[in-house]
PDB file of N, CA and C in Angstrom:
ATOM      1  N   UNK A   1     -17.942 -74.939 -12.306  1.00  0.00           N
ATOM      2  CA  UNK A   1     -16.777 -75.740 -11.995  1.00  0.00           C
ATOM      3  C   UNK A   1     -17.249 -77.117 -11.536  1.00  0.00           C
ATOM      4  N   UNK A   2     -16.670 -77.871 -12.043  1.00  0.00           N
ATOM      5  CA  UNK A   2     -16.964 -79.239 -11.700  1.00  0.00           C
ATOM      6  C   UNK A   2     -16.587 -79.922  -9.976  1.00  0.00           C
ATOM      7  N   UNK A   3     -17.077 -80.568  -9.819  1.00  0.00           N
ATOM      8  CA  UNK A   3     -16.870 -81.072  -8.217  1.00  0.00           C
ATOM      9  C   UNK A   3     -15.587 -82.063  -8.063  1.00  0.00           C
ATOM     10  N   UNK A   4     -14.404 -81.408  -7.341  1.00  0.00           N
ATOM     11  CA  UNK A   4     -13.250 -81.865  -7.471  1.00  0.00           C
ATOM     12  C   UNK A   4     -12.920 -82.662  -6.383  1.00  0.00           C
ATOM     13  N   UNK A   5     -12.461 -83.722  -6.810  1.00  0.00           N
ATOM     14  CA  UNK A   5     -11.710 -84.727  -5.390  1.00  0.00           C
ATOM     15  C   UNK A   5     -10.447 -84.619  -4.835  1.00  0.00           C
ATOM     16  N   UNK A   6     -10.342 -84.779  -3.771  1.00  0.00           N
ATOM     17  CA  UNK A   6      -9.823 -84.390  -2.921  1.00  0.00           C
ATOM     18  C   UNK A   6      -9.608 -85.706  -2.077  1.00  0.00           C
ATOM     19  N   UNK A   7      -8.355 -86.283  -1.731  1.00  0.00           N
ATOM     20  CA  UNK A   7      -8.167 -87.739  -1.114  1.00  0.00           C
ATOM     21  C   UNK A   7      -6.898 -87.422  -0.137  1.00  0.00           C
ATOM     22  N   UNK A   8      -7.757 -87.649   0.891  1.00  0.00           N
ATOM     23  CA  UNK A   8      -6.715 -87.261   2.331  1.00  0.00           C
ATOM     24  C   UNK A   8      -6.298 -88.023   2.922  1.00  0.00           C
ATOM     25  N   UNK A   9      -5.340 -88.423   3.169  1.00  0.00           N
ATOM     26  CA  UNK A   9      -4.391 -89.722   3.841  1.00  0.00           C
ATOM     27  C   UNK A   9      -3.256 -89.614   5.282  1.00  0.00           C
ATOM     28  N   UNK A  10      -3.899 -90.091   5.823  1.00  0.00           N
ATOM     29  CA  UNK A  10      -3.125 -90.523   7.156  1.00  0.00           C
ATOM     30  C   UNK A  10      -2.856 -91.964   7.525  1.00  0.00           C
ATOM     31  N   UNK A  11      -2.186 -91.899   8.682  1.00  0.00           N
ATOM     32  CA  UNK A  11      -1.726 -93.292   8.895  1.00  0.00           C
ATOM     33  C   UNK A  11      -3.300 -94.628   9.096  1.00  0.00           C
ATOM     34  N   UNK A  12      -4.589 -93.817   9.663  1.00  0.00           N
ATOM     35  CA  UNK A  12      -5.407 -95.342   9.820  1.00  0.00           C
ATOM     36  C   UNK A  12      -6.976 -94.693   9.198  1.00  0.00           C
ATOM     37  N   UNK A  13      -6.160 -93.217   8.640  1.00  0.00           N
ATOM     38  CA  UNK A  13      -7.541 -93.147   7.773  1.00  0.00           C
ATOM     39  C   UNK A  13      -9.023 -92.605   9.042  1.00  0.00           C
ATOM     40  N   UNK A  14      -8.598 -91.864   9.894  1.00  0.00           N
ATOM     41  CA  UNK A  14      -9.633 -91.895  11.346  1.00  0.00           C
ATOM     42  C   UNK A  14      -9.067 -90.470  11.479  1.00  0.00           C
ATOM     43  N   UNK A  15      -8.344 -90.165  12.806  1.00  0.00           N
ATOM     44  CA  UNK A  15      -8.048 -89.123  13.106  1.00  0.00           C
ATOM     45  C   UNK A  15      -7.455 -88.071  12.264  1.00  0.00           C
ATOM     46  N   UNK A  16      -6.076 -87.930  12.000  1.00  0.00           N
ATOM     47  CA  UNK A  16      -5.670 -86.477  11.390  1.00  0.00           C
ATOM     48  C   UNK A  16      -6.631 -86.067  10.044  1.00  0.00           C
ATOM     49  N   UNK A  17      -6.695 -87.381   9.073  1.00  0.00           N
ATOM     50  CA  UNK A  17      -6.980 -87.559   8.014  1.00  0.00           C
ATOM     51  C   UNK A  17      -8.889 -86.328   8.199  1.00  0.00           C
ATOM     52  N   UNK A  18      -9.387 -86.511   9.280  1.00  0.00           N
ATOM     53  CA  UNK A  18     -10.858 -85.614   9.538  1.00  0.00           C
ATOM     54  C   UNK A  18     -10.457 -84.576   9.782  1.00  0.00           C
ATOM     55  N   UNK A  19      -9.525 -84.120  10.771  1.00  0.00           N
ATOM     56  CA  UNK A  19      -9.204 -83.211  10.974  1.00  0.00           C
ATOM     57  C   UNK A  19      -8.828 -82.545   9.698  1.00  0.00           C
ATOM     58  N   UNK A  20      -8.180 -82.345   8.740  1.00  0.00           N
ATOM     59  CA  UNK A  20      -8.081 -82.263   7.559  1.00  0.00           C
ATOM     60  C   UNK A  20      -9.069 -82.090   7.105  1.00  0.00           C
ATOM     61  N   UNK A  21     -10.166 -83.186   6.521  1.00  0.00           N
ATOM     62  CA  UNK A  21     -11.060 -82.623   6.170  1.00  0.00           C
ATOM     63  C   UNK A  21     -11.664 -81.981   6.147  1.00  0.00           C
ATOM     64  N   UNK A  22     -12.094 -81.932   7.420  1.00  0.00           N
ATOM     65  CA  UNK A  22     -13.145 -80.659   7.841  1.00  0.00           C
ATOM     66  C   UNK A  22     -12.679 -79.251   7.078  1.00  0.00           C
ATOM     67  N   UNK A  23     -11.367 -79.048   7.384  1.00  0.00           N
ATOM     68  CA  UNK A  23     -11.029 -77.975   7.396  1.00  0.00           C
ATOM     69  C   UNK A  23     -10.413 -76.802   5.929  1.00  0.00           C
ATOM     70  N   UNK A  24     -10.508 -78.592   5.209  1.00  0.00           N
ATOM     71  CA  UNK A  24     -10.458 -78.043   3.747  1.00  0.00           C
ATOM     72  C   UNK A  24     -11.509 -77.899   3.489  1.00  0.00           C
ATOM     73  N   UNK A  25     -12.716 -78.953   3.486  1.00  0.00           N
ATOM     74  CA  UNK A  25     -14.032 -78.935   3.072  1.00  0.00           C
ATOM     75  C   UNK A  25     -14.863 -76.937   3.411  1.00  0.00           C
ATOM     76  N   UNK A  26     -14.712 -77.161   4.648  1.00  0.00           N
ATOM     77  CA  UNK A  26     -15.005 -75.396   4.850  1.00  0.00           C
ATOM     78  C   UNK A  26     -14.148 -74.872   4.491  1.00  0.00           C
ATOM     79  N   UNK A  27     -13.202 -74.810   3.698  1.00  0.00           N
ATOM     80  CA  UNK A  27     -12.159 -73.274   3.067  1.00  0.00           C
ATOM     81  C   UNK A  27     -12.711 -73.696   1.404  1.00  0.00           C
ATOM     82  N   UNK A  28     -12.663 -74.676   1.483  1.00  0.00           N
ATOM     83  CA  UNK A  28     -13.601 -74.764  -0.150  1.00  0.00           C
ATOM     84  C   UNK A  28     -14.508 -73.798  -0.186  1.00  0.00           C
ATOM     85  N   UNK A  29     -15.306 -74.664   0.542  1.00  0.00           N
ATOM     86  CA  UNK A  29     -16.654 -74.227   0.543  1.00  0.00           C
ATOM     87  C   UNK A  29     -16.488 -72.769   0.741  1.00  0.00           C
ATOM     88  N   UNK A  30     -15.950 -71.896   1.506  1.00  0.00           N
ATOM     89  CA  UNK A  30     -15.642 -70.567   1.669  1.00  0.00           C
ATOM     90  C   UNK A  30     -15.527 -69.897   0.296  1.00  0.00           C
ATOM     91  N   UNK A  31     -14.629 -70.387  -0.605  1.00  0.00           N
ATOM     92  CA  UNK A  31     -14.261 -70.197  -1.776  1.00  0.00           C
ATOM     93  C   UNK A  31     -14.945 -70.552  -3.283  1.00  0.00           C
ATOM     94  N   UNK A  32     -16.158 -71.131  -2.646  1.00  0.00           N
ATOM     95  CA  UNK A  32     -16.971 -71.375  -3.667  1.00  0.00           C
ATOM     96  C   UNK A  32     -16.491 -72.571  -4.495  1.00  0.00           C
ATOM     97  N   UNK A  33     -15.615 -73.568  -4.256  1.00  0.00           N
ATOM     98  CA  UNK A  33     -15.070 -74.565  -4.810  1.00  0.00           C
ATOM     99  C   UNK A  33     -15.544 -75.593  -4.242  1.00  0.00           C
ATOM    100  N   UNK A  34     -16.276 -76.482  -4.949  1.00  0.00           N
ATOM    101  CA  UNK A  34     -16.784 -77.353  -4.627  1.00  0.00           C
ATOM    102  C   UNK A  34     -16.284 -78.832  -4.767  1.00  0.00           C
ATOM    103  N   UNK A  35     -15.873 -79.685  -3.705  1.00  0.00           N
ATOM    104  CA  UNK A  35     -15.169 -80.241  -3.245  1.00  0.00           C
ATOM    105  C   UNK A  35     -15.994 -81.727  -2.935  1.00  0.00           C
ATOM    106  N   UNK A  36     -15.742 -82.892  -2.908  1.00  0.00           N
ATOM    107  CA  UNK A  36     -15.540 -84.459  -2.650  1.00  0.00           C
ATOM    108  C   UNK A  36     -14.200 -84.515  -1.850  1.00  0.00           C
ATOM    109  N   UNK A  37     -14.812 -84.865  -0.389  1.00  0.00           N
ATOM    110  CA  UNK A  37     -13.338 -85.278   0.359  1.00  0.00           C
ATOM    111  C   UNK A  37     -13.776 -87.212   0.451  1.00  0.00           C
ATOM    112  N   UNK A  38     -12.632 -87.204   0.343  1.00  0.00           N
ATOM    113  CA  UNK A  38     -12.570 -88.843   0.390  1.00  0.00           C
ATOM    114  C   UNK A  38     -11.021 -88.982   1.634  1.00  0.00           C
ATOM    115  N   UNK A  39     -11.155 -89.791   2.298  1.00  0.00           N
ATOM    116  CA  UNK A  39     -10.078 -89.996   3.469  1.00  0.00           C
ATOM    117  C   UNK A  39     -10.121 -91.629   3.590  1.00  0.00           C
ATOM    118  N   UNK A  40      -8.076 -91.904   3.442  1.00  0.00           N
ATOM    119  CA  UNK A  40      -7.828 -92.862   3.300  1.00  0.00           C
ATOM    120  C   UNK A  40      -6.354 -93.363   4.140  1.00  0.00           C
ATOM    121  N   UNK A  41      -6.283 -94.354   4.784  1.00  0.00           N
ATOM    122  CA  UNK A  41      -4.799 -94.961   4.932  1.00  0.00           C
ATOM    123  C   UNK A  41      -3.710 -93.880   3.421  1.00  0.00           C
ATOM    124  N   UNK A  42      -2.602 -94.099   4.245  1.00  0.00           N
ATOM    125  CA  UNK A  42      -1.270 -93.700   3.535  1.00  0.00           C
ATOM    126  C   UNK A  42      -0.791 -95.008   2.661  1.00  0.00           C
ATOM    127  N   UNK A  43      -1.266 -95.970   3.076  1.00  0.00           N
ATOM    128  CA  UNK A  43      -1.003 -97.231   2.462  1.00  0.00           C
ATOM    129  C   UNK A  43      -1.694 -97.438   1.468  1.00  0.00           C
ATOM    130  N   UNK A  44      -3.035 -96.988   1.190  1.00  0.00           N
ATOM    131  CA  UNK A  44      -4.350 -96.549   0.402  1.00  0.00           C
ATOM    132  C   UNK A  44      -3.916 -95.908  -0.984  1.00  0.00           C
ATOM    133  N   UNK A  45      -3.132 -95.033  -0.462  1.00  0.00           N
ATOM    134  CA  UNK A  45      -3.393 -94.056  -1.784  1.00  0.00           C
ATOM    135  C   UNK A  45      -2.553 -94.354  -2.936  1.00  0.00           C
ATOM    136  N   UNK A  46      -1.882 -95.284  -3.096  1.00  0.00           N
ATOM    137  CA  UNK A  46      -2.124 -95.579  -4.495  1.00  0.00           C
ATOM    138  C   UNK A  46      -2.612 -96.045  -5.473  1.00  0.00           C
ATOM    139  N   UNK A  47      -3.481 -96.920  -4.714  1.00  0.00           N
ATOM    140  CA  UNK A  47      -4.573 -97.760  -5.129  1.00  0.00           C
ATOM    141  C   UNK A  47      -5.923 -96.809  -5.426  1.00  0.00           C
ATOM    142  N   UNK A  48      -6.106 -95.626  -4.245  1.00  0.00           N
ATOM    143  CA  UNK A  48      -7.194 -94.736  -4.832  1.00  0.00           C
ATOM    144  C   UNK A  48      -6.756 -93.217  -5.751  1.00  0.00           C
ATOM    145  N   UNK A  49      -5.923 -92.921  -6.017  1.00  0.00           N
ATOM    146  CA  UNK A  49      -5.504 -91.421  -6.263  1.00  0.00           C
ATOM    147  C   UNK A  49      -6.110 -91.276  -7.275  1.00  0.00           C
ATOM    148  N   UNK A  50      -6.088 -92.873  -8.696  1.00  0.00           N
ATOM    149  CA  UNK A  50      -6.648 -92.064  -9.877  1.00  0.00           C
ATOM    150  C   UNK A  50      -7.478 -91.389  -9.941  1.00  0.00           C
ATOM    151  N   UNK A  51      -8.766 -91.762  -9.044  1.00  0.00           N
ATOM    152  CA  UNK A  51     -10.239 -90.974  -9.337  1.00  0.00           C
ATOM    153  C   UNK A  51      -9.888 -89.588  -8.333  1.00  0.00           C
ATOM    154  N   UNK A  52      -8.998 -89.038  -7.764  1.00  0.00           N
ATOM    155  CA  UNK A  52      -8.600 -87.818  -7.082  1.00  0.00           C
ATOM    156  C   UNK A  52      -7.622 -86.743  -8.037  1.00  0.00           C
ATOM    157  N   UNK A  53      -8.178 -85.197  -7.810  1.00  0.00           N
ATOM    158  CA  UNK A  53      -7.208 -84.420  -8.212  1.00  0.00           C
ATOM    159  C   UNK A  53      -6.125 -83.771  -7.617  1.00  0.00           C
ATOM    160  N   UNK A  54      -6.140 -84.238  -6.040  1.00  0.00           N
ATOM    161  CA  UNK A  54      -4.900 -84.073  -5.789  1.00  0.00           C
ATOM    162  C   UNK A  54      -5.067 -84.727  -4.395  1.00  0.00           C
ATOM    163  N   UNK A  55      -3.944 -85.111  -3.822  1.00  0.00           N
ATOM    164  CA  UNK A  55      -4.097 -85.895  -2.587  1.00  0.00           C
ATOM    165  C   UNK A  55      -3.336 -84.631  -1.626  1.00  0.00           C
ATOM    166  N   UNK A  56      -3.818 -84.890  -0.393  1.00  0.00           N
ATOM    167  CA  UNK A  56      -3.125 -83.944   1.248  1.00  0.00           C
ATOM    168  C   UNK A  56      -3.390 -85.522   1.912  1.00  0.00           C
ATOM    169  N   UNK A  57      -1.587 -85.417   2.911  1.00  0.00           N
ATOM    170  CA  UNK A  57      -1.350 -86.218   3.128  1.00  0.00           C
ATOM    171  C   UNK A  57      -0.895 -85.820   4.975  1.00  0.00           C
ATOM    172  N   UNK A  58      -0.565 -86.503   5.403  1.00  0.00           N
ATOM    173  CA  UNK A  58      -0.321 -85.743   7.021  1.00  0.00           C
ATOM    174  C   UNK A  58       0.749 -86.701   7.591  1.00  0.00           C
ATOM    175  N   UNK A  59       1.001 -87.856   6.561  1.00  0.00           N
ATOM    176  CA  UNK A  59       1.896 -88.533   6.964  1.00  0.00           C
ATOM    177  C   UNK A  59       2.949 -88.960   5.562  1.00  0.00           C
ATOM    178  N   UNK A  60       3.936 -89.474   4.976  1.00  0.00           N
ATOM    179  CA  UNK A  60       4.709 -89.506   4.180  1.00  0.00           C
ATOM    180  C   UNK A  60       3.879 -90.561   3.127  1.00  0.00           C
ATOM    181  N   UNK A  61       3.488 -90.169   2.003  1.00  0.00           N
ATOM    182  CA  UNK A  61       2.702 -91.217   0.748  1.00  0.00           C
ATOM    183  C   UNK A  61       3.510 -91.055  -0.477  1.00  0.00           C
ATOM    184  N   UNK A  62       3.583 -92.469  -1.387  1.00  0.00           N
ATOM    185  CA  UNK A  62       4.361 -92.020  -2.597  1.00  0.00           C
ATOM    186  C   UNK A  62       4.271 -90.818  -3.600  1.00  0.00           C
ATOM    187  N   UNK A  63       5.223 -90.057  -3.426  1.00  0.00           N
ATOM    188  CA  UNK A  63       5.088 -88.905  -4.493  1.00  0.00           C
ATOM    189  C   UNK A  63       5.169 -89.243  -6.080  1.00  0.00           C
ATOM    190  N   UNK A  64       4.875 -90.285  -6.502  1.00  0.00           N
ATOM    191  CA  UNK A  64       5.137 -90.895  -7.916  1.00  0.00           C
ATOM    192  C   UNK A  64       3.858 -91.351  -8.485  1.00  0.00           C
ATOM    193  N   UNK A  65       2.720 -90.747  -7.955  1.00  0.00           N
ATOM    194  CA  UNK A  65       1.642 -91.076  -8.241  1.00  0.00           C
ATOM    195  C   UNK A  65       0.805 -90.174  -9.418  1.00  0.00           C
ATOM    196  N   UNK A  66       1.720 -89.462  -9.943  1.00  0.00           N
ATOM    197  CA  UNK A  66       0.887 -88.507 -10.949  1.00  0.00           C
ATOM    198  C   UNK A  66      -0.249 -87.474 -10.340  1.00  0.00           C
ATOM    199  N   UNK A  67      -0.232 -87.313  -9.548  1.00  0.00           N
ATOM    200  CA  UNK A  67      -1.322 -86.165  -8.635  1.00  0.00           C
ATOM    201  C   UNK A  67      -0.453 -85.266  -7.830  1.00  0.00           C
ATOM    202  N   UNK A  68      -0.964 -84.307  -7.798  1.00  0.00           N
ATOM    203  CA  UNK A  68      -0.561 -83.417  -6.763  1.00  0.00           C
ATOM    204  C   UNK A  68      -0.448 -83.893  -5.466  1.00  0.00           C
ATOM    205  N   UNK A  69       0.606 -84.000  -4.976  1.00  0.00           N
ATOM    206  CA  UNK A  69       0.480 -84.578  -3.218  1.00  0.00           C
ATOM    207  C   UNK A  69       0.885 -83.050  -2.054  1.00  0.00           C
ATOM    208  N   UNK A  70       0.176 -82.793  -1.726  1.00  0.00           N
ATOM    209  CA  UNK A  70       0.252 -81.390  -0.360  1.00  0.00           C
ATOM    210  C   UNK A  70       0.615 -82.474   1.299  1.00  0.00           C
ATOM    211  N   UNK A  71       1.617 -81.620   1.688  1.00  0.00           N
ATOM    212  CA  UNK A  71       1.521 -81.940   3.156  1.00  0.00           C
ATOM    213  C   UNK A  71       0.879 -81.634   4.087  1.00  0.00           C
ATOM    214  N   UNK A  72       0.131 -82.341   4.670  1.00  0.00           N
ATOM    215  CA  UNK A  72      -0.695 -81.766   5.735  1.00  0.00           C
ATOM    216  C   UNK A  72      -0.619 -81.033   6.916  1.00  0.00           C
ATOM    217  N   UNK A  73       0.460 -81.511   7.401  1.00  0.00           N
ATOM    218  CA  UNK A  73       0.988 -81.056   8.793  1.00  0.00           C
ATOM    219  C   UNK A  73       0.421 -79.343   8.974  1.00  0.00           C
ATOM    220  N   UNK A  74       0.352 -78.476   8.054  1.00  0.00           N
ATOM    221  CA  UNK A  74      -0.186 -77.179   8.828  1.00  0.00           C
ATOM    222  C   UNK A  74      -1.905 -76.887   9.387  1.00  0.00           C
ATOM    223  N   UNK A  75      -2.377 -77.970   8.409  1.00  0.00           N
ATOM    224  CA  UNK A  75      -3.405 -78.261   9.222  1.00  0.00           C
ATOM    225  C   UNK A  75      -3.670 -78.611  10.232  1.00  0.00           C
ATOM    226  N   UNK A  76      -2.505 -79.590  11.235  1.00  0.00           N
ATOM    227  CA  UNK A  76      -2.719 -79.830  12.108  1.00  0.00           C
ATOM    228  C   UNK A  76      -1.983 -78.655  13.801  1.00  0.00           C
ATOM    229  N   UNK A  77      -0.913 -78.074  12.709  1.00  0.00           N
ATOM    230  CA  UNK A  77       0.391 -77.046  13.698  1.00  0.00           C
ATOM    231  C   UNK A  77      -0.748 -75.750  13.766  1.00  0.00           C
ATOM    232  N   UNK A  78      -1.278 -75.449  12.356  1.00  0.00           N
ATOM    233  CA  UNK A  78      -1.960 -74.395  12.236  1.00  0.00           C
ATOM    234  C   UNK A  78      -0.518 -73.247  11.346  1.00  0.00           C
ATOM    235  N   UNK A  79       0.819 -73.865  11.792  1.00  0.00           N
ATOM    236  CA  UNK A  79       2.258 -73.007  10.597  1.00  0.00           C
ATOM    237  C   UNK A  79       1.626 -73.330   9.564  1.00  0.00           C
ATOM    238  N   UNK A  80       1.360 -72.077   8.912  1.00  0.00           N
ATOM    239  CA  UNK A  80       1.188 -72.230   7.143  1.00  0.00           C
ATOM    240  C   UNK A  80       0.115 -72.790   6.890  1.00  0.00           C
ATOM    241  N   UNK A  81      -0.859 -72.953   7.310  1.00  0.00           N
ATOM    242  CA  UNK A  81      -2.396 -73.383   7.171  1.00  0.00           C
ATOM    243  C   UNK A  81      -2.802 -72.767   6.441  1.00  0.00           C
ATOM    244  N   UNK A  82      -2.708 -71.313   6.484  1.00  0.00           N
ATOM    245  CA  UNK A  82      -3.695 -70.449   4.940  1.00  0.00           C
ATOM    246  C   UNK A  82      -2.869 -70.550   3.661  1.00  0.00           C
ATOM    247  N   UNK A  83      -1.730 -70.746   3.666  1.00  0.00           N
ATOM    248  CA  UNK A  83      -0.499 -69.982   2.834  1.00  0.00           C
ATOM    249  C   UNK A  83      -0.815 -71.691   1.888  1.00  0.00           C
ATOM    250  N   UNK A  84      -1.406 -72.822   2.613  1.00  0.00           N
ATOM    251  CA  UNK A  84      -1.844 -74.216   2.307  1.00  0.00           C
ATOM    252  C   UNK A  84      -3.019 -74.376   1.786  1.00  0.00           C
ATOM    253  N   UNK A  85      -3.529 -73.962   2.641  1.00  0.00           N
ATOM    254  CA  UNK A  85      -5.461 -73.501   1.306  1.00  0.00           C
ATOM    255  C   UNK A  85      -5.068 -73.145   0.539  1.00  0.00           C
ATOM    256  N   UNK A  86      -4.325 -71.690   0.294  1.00  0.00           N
ATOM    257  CA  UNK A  86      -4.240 -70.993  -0.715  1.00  0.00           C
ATOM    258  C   UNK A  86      -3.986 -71.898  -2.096  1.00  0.00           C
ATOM    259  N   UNK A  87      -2.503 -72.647  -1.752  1.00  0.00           N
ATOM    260  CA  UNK A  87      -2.076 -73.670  -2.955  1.00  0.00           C
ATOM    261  C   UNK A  87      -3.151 -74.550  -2.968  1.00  0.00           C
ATOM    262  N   UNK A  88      -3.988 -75.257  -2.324  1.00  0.00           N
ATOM    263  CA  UNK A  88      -4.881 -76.036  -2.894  1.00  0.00           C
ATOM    264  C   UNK A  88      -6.233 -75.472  -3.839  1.00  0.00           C
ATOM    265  N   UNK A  89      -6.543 -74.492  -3.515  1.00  0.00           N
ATOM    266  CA  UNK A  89      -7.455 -73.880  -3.951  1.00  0.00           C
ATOM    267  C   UNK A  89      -7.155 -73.234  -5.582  1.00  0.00           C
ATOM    268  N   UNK A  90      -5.754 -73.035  -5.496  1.00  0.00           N
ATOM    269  CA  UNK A  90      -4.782 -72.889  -6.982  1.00  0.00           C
ATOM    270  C   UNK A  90      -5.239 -73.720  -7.752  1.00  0.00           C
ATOM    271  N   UNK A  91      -4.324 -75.185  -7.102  1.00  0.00           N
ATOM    272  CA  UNK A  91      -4.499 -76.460  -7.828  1.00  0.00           C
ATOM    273  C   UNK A  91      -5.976 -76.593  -8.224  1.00  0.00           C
ATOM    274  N   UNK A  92      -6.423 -76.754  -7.132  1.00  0.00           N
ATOM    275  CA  UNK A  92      -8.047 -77.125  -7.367  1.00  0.00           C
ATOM    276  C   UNK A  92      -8.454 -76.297  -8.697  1.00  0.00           C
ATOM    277  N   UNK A  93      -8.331 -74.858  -8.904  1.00  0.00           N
ATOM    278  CA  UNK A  93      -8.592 -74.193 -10.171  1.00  0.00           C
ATOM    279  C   UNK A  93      -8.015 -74.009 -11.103  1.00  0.00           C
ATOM    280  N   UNK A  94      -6.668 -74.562 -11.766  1.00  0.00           N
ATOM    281  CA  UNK A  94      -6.115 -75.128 -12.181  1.00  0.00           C
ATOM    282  C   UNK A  94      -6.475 -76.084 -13.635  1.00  0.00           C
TER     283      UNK A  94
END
């Protein structure tokens, strides 16, 4: 499987946006899916999405971007956090 990107967006591109990461990067990795996290402003991502296969977002980003966009928020509540891997890990194989 090829090494899939992954472009995570929050409001300054610092806090939630890592938190996130981390936490996909190890459920990838758990899953044997091998993963490129890239983390960006919400303001960012339309300018970066092309080279991404799907964006997680933690704050509101245009959904008109031709990529998969996931909400982040259970990453951060921990509501629906696996039930959220799960669909990315879909997509990701897909």
């Amino acid at each position: 499987m090829r090494k899939k990107t992954i472009l995570i967006a929050c409001g300054t591109a610092v806090a939630t946006s890592t938190v996130v990461a981390v936490a996909i990067e190890e459920a990838m990795q758990e899953r044997g899916i091998p993963v490129e996290i890239r983390q960006c402003k919400a303001t960012e991502v339309r300018s970066l999405a092309e080279d991404a296969d799907l964006v997680v977002a933690t704050t509101p980003v245009p959904d008109d971007i031709g990529k998969p966009v996931f909400k982040g928020l259970p990453f951060l509540t921990g509501i629906g956090r696996d039930a959220l891997i799960e669909e990315i890990a879909a997509a990701l194989k897909a």
